[in-house]
PDB file of N, CA and C in Angstrom:
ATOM      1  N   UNK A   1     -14.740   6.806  16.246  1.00  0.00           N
ATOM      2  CA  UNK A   1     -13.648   5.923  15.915  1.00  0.00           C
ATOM      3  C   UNK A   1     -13.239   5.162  17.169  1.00  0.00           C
ATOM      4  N   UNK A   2     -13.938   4.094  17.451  1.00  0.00           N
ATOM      5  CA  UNK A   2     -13.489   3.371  18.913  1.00  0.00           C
ATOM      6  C   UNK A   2     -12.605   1.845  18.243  1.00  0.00           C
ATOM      7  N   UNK A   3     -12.656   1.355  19.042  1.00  0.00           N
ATOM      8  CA  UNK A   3     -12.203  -0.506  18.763  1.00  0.00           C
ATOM      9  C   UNK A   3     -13.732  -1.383  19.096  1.00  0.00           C
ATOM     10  N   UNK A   4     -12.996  -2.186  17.788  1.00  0.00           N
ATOM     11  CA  UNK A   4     -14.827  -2.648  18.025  1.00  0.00           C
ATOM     12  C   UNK A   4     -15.566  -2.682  16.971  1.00  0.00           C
ATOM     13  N   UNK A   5     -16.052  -1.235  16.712  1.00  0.00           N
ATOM     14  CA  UNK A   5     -16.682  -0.783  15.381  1.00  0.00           C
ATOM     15  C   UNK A   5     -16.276  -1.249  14.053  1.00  0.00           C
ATOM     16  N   UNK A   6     -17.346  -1.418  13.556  1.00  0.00           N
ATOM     17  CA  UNK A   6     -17.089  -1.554  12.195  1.00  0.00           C
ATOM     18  C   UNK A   6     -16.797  -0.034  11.559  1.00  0.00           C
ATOM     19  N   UNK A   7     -15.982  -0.446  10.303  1.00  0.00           N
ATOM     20  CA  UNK A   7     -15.257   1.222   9.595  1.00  0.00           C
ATOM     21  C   UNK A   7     -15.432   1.087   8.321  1.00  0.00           C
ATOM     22  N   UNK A   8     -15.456   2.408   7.742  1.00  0.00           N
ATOM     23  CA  UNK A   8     -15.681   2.281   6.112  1.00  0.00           C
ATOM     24  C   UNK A   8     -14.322   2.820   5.838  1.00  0.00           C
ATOM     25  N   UNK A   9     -13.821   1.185   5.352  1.00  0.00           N
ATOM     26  CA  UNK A   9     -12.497   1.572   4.436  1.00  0.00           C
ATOM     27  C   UNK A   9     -12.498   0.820   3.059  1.00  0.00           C
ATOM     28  N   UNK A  10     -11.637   2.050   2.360  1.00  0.00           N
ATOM     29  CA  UNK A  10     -11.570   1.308   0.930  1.00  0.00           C
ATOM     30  C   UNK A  10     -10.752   1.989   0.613  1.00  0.00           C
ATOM     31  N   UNK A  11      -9.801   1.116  -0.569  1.00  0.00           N
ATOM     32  CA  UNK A  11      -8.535   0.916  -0.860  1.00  0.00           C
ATOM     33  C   UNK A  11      -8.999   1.155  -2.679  1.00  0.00           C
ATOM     34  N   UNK A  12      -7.810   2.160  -2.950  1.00  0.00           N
ATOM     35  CA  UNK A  12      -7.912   2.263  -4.174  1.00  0.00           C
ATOM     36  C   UNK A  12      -6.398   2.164  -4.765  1.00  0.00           C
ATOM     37  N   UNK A  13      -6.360   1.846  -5.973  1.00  0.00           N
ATOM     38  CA  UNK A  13      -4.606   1.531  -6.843  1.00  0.00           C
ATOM     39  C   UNK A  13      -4.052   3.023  -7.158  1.00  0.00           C
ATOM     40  N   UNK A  14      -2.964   3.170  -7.128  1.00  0.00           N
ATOM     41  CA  UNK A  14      -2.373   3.963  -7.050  1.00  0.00           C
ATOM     42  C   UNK A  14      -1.921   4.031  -8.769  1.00  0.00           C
ATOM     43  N   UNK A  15      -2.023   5.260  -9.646  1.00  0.00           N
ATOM     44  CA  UNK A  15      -1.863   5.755 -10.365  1.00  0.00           C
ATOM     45  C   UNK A  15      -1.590   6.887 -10.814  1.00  0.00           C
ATOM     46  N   UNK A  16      -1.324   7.527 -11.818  1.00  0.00           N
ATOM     47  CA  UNK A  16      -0.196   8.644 -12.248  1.00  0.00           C
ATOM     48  C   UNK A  16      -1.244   9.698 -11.554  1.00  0.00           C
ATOM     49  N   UNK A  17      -2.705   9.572 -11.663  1.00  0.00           N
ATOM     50  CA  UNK A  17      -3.529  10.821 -11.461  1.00  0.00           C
ATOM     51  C   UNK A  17      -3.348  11.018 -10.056  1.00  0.00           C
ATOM     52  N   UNK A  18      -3.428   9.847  -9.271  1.00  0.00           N
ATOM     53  CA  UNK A  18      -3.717  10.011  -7.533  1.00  0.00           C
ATOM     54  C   UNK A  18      -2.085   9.567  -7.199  1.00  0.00           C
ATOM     55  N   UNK A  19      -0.737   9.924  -7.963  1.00  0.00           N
ATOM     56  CA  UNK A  19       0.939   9.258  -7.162  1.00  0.00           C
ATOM     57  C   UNK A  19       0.985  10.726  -6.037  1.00  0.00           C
ATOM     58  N   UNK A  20       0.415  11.514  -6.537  1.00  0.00           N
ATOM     59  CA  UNK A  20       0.367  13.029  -5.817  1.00  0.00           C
ATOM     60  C   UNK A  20      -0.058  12.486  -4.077  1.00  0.00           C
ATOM     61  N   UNK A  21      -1.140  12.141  -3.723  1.00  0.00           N
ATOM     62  CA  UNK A  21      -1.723  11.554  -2.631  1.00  0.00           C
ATOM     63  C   UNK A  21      -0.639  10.668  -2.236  1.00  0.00           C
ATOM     64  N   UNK A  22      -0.211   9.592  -2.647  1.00  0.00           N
ATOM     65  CA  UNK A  22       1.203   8.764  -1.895  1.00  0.00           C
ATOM     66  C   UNK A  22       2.177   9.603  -1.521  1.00  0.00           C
ATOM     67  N   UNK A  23       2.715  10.577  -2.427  1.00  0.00           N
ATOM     68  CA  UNK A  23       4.040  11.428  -2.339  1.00  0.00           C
ATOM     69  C   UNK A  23       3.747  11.982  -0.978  1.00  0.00           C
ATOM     70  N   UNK A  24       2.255  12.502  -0.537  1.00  0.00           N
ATOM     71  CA  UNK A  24       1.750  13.702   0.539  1.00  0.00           C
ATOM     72  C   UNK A  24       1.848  12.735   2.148  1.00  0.00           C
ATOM     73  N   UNK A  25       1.549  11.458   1.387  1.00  0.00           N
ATOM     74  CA  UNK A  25       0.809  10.849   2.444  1.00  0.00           C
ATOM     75  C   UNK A  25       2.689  10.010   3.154  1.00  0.00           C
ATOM     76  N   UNK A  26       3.231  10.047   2.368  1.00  0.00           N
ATOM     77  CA  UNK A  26       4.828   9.821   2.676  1.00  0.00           C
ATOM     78  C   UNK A  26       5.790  10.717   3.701  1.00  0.00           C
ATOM     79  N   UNK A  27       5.320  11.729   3.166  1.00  0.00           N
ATOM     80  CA  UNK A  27       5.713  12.822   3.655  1.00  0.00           C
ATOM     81  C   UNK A  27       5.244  13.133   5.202  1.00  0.00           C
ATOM     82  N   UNK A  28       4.041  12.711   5.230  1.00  0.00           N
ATOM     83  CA  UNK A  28       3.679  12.876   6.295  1.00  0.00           C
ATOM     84  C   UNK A  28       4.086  11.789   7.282  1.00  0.00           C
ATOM     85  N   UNK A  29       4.138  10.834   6.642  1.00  0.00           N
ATOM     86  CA  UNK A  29       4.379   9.596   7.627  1.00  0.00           C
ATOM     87  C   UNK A  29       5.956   9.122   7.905  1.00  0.00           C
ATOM     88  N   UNK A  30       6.514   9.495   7.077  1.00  0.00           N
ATOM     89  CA  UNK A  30       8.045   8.936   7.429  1.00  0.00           C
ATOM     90  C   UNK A  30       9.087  10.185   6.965  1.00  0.00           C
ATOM     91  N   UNK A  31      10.231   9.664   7.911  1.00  0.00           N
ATOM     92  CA  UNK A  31      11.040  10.767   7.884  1.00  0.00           C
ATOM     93  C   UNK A  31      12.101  11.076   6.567  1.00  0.00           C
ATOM     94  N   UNK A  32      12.090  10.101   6.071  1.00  0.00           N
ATOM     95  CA  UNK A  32      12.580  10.119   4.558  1.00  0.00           C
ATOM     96  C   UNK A  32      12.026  10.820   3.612  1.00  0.00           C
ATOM     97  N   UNK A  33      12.701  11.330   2.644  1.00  0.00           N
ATOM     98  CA  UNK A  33      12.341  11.645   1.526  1.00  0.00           C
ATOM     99  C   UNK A  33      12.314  10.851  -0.120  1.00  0.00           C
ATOM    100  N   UNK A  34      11.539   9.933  -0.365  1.00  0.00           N
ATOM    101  CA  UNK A  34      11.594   9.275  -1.293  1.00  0.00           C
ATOM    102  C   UNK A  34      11.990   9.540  -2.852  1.00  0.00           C
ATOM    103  N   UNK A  35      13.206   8.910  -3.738  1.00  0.00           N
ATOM    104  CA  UNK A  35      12.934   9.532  -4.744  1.00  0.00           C
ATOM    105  C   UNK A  35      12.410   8.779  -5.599  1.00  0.00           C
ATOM    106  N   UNK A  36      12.207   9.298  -7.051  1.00  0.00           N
ATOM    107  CA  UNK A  36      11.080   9.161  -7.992  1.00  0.00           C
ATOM    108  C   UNK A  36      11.206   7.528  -8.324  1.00  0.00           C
ATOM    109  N   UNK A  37      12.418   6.766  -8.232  1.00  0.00           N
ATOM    110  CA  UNK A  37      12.234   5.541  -8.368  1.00  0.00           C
ATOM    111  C   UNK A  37      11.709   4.376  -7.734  1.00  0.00           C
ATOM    112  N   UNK A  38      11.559   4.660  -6.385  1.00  0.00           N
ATOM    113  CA  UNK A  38      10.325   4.403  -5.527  1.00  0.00           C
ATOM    114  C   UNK A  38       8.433   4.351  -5.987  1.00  0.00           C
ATOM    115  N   UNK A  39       8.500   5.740  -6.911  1.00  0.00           N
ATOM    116  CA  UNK A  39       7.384   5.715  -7.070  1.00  0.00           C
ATOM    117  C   UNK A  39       7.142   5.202  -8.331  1.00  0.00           C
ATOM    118  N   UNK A  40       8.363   5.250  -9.279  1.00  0.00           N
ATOM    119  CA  UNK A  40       7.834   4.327 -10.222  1.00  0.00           C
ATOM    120  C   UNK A  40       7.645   2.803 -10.244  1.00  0.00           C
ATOM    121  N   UNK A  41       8.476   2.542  -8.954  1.00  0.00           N
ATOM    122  CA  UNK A  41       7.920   0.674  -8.614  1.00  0.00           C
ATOM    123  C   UNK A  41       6.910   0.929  -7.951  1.00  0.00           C
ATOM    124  N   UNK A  42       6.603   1.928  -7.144  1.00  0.00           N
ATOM    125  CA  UNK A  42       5.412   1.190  -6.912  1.00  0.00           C
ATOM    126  C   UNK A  42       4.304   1.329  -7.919  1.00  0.00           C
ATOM    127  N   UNK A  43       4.017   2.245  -8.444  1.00  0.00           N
ATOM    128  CA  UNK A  43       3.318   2.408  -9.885  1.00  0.00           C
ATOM    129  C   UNK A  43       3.413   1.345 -10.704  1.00  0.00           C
ATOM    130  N   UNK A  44       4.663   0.533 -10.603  1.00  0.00           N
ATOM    131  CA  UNK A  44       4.839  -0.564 -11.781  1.00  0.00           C
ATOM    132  C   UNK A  44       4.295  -1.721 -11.232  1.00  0.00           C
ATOM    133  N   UNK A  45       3.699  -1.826  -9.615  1.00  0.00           N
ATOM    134  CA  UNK A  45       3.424  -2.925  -8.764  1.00  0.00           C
ATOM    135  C   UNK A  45       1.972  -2.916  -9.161  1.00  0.00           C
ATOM    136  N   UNK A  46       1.624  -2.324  -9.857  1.00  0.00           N
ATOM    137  CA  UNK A  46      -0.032  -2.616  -9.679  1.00  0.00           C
ATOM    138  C   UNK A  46      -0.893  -2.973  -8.723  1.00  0.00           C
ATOM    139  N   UNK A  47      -1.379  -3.555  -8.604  1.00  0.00           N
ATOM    140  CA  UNK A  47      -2.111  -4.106  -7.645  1.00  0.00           C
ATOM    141  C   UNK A  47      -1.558  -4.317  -6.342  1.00  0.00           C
ATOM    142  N   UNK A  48      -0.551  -4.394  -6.279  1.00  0.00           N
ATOM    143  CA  UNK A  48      -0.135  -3.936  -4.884  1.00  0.00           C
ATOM    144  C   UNK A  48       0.774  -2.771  -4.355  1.00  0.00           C
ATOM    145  N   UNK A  49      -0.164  -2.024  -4.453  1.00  0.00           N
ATOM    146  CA  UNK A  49       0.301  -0.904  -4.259  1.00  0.00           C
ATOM    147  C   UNK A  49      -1.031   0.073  -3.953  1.00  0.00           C
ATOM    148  N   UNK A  50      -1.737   0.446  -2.982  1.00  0.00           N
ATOM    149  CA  UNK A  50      -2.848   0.768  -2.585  1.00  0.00           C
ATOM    150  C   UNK A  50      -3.274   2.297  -1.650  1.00  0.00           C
ATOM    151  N   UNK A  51      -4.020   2.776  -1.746  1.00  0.00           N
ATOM    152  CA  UNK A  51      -4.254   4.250  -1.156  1.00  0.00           C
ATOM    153  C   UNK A  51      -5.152   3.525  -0.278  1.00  0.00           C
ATOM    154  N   UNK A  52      -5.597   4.363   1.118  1.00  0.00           N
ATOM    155  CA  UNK A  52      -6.722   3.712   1.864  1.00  0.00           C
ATOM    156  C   UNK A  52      -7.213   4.820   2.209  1.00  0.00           C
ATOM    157  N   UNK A  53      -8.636   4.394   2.323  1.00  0.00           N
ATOM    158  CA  UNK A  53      -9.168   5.672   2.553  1.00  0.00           C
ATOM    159  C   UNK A  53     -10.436   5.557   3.815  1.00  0.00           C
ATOM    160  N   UNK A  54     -10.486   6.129   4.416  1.00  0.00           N
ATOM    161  CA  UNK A  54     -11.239   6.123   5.964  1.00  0.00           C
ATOM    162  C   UNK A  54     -12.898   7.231   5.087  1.00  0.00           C
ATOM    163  N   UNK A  55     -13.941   7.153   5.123  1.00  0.00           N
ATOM    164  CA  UNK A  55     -14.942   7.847   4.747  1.00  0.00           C
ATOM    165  C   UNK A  55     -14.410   8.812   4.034  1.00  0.00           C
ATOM    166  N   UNK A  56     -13.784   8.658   3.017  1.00  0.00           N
ATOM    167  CA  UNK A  56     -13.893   9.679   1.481  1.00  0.00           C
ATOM    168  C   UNK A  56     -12.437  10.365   1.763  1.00  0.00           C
ATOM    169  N   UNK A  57     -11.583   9.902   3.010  1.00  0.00           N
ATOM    170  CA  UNK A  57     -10.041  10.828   3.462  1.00  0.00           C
ATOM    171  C   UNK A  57      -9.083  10.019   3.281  1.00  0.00           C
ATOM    172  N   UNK A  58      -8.184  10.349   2.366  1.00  0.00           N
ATOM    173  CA  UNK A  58      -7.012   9.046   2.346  1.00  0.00           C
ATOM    174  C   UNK A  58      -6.117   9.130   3.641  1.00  0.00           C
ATOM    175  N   UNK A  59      -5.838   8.486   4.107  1.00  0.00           N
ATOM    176  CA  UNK A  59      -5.362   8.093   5.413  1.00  0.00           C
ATOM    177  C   UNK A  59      -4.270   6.967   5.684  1.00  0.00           C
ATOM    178  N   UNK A  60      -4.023   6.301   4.377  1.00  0.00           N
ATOM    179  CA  UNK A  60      -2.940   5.526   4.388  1.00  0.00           C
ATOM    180  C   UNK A  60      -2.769   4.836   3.364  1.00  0.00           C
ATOM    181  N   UNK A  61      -1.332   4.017   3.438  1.00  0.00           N
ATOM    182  CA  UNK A  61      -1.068   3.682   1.898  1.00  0.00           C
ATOM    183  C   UNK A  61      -0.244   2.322   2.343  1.00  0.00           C
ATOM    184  N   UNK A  62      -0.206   1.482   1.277  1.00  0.00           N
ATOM    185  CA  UNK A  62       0.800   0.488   1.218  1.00  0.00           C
ATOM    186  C   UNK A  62       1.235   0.810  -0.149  1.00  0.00           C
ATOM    187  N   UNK A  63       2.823   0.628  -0.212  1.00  0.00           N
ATOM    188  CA  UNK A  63       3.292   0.867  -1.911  1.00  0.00           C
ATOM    189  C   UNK A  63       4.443  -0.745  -1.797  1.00  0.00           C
ATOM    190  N   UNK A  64       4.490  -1.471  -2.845  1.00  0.00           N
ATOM    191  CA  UNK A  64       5.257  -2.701  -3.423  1.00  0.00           C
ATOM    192  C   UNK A  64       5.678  -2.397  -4.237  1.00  0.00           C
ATOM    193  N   UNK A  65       7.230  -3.478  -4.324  1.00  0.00           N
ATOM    194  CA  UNK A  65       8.129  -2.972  -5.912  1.00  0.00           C
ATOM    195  C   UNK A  65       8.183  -4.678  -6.151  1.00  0.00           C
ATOM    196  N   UNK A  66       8.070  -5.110  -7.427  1.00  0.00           N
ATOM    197  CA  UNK A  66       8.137  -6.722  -8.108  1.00  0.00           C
ATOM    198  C   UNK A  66       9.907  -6.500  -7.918  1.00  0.00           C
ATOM    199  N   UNK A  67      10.016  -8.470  -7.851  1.00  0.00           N
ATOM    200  CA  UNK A  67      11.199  -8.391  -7.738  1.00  0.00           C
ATOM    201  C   UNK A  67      11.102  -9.423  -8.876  1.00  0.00           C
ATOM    202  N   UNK A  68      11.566  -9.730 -10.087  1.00  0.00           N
ATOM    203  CA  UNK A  68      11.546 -11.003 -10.957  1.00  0.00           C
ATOM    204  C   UNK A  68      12.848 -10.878 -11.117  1.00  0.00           C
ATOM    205  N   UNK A  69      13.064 -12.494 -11.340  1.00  0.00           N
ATOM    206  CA  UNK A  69      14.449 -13.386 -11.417  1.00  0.00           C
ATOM    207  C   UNK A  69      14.296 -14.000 -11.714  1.00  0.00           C
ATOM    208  N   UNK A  70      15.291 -14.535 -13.003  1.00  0.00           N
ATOM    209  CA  UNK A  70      15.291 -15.582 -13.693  1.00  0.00           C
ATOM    210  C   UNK A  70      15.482 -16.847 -13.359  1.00  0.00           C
ATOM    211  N   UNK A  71      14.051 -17.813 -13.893  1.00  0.00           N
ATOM    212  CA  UNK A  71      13.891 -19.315 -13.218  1.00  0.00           C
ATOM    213  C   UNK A  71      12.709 -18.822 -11.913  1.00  0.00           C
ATOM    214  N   UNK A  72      12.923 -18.201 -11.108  1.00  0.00           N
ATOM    215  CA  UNK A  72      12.138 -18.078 -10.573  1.00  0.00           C
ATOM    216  C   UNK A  72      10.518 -17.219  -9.865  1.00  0.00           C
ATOM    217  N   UNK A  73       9.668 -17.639  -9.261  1.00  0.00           N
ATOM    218  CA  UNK A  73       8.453 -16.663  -9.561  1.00  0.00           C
ATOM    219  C   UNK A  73       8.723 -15.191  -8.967  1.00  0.00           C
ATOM    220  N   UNK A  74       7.691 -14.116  -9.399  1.00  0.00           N
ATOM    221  CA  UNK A  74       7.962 -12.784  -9.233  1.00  0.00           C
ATOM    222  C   UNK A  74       8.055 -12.779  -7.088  1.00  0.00           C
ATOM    223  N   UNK A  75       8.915 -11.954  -7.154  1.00  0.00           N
ATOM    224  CA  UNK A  75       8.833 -11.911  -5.485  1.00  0.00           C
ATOM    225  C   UNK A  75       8.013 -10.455  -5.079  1.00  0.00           C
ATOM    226  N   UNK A  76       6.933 -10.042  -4.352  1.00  0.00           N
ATOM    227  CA  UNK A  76       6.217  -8.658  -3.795  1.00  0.00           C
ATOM    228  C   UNK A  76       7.393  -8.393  -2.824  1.00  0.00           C
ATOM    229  N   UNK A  77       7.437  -7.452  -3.132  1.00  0.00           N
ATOM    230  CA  UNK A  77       8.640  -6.557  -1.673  1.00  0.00           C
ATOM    231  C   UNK A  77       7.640  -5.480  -1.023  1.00  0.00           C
ATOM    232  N   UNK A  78       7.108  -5.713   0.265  1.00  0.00           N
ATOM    233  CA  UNK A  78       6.741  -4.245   0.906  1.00  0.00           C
ATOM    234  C   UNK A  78       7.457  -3.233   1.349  1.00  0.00           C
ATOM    235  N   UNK A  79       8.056  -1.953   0.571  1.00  0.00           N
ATOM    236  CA  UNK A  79       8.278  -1.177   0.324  1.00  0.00           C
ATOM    237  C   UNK A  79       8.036   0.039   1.779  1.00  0.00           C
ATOM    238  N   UNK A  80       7.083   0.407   1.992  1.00  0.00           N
ATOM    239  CA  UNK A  80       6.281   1.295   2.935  1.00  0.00           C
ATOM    240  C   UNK A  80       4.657   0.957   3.066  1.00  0.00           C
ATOM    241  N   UNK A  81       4.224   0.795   4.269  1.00  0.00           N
ATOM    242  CA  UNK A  81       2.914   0.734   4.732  1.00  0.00           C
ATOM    243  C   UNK A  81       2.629   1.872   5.626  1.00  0.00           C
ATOM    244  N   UNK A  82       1.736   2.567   5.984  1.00  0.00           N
ATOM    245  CA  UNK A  82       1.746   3.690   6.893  1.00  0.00           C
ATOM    246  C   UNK A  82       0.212   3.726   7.142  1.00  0.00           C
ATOM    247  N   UNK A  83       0.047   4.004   8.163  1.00  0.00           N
ATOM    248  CA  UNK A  83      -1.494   4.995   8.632  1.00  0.00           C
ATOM    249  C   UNK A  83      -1.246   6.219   9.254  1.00  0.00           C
ATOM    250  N   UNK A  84      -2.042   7.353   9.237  1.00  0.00           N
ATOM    251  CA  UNK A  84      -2.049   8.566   9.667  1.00  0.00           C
ATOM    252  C   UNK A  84      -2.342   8.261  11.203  1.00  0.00           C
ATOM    253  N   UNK A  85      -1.628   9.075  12.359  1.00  0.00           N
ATOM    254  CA  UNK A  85      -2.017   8.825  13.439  1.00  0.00           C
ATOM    255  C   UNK A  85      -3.250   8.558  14.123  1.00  0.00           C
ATOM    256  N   UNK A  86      -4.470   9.677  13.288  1.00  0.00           N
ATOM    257  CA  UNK A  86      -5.830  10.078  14.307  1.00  0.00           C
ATOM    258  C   UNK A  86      -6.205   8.404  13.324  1.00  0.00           C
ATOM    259  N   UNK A  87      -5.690   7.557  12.890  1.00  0.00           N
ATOM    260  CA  UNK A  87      -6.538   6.729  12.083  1.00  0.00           C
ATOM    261  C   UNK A  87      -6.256   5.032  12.387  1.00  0.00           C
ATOM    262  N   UNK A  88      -4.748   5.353  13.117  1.00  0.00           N
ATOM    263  CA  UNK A  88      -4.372   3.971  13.978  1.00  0.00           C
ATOM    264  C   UNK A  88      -5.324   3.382  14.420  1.00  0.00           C
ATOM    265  N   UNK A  89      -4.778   2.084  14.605  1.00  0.00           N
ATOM    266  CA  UNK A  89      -5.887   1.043  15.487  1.00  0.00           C
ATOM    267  C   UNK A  89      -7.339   0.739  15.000  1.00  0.00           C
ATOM    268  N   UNK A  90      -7.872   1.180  13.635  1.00  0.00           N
ATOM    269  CA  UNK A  90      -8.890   0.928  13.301  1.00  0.00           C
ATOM    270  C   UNK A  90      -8.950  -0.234  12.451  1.00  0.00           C
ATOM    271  N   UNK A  91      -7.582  -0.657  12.299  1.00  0.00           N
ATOM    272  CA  UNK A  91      -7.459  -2.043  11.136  1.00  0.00           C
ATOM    273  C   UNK A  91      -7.558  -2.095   9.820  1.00  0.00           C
ATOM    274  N   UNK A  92      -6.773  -0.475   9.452  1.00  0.00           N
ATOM    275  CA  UNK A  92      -6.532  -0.149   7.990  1.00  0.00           C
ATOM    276  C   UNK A  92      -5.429  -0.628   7.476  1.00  0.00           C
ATOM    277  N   UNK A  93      -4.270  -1.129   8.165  1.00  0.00           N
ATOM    278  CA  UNK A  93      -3.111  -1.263   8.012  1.00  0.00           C
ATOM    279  C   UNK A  93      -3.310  -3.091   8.101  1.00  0.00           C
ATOM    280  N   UNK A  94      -4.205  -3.522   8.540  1.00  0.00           N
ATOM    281  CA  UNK A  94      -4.449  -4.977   8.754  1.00  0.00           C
ATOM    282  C   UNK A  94      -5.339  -5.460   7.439  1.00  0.00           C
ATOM    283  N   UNK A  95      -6.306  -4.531   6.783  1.00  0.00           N
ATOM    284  CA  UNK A  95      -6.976  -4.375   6.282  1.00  0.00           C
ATOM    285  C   UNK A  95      -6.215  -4.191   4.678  1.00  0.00           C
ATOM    286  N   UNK A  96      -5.416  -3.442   4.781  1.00  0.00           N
ATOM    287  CA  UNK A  96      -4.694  -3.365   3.140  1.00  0.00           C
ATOM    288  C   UNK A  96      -3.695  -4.792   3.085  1.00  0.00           C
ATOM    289  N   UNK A  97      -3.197  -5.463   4.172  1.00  0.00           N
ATOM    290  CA  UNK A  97      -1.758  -6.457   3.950  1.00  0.00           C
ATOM    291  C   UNK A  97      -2.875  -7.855   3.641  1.00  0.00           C
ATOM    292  N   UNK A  98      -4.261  -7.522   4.301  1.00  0.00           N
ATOM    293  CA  UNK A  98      -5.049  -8.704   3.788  1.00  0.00           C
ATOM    294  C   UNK A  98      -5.517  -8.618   2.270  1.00  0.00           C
ATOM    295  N   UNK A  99      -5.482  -7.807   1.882  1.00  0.00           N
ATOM    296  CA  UNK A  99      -5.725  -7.451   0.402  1.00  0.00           C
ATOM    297  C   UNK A  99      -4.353  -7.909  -0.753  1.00  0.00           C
ATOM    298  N   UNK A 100      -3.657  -7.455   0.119  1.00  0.00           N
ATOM    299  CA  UNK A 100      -2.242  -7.795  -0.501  1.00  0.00           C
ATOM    300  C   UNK A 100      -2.049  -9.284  -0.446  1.00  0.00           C
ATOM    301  N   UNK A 101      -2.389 -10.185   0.223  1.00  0.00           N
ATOM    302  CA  UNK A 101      -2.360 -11.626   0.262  1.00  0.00           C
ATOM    303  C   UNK A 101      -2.888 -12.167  -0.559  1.00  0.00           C
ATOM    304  N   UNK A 102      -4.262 -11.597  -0.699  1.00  0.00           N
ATOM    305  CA  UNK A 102      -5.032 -11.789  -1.293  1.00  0.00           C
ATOM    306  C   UNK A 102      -4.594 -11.693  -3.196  1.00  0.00           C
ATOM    307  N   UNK A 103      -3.818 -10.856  -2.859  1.00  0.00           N
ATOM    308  CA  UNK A 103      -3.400 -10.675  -4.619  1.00  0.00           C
ATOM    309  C   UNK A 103      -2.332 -11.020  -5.150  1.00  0.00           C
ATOM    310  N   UNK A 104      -1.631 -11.459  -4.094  1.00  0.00           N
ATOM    311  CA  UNK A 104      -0.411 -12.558  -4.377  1.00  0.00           C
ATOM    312  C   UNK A 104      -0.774 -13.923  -4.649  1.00  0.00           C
ATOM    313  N   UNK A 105      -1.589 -14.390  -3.741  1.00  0.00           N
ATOM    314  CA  UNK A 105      -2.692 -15.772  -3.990  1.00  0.00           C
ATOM    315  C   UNK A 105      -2.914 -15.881  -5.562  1.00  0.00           C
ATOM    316  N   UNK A 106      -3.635 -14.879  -6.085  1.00  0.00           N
ATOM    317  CA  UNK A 106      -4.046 -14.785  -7.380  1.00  0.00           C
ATOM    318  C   UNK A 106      -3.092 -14.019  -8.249  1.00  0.00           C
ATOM    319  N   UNK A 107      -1.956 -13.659  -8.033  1.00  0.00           N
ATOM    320  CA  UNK A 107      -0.771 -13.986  -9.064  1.00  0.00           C
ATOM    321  C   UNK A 107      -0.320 -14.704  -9.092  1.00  0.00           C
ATOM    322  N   UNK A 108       0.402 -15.714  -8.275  1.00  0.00           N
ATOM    323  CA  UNK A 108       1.032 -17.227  -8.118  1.00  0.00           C
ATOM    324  C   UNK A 108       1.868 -16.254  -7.394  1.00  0.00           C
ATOM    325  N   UNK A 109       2.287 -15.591  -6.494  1.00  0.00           N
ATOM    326  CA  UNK A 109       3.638 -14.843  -6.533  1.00  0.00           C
ATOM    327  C   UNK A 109       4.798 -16.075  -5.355  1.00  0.00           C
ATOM    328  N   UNK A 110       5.854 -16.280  -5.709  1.00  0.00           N
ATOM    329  CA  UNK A 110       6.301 -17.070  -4.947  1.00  0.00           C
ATOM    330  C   UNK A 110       6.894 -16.697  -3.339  1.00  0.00           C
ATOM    331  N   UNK A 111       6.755 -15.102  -3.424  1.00  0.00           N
ATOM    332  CA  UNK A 111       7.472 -14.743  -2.463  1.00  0.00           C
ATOM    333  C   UNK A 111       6.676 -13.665  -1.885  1.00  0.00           C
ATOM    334  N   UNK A 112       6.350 -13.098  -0.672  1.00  0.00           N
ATOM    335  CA  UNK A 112       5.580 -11.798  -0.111  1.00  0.00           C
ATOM    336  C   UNK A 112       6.493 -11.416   0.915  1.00  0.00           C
ATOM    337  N   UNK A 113       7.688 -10.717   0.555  1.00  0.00           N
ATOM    338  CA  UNK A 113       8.422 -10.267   1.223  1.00  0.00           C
ATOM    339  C   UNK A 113       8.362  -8.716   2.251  1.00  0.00           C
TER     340      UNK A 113
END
């Protein structure tokens, strides 16, 4: 794991089977304790809302909550982004917010807050 290297990461959506893995991976990363309405926006964010995973180990997460208002387009709120320490600096955390652009692009979303 140097700088430099290319890395095998991949990002998977977060759902009822794998919310267990966000809850762990929260826990580990921030000093808060989140409650369940957190996880149901981000669950309700679909597509933005992402597990990352370093060779087959989840290692970090981005979670989004929609913000819609009337008259105007849905707004993405980033919520929590995190990487596990031994996993910093490899450009997982650069690597999921480009994904996330990417899927605001292709919602129309008016806002990426």
């Amino acid at each position: 794991m140097g700088a430099g290297r290319e890395v095998a990461i991949s990002l998977d959506g977060v759902r009822d089977k794998n919310v267990m893995q966000l809850k762990k991976l929260n826990t580990a990363l921030f000093p808060v304790r989140y409650n369940d309405k957190y996880y149901a926006d981000a669950l309700a964010s679909g597509e933005f809302t992402k597990l990352a995973y370093y060779i087959d180990t989840c290692v970090g997460s981005i979670a989004c909550r929609l913000q819609k208002k009337e008259g105007v387009a849905i707004r993405v709120c980033i919520m929590t982004l995190g990487v596990l320490a031994p996993y910093r600096g490899l450009g997982i955390a650069k690597h999921t917010g480009n994904l996330l652009a990417c899927s605001d692009k292709q919602r129309r979303c008016h806002q990426l807050l």
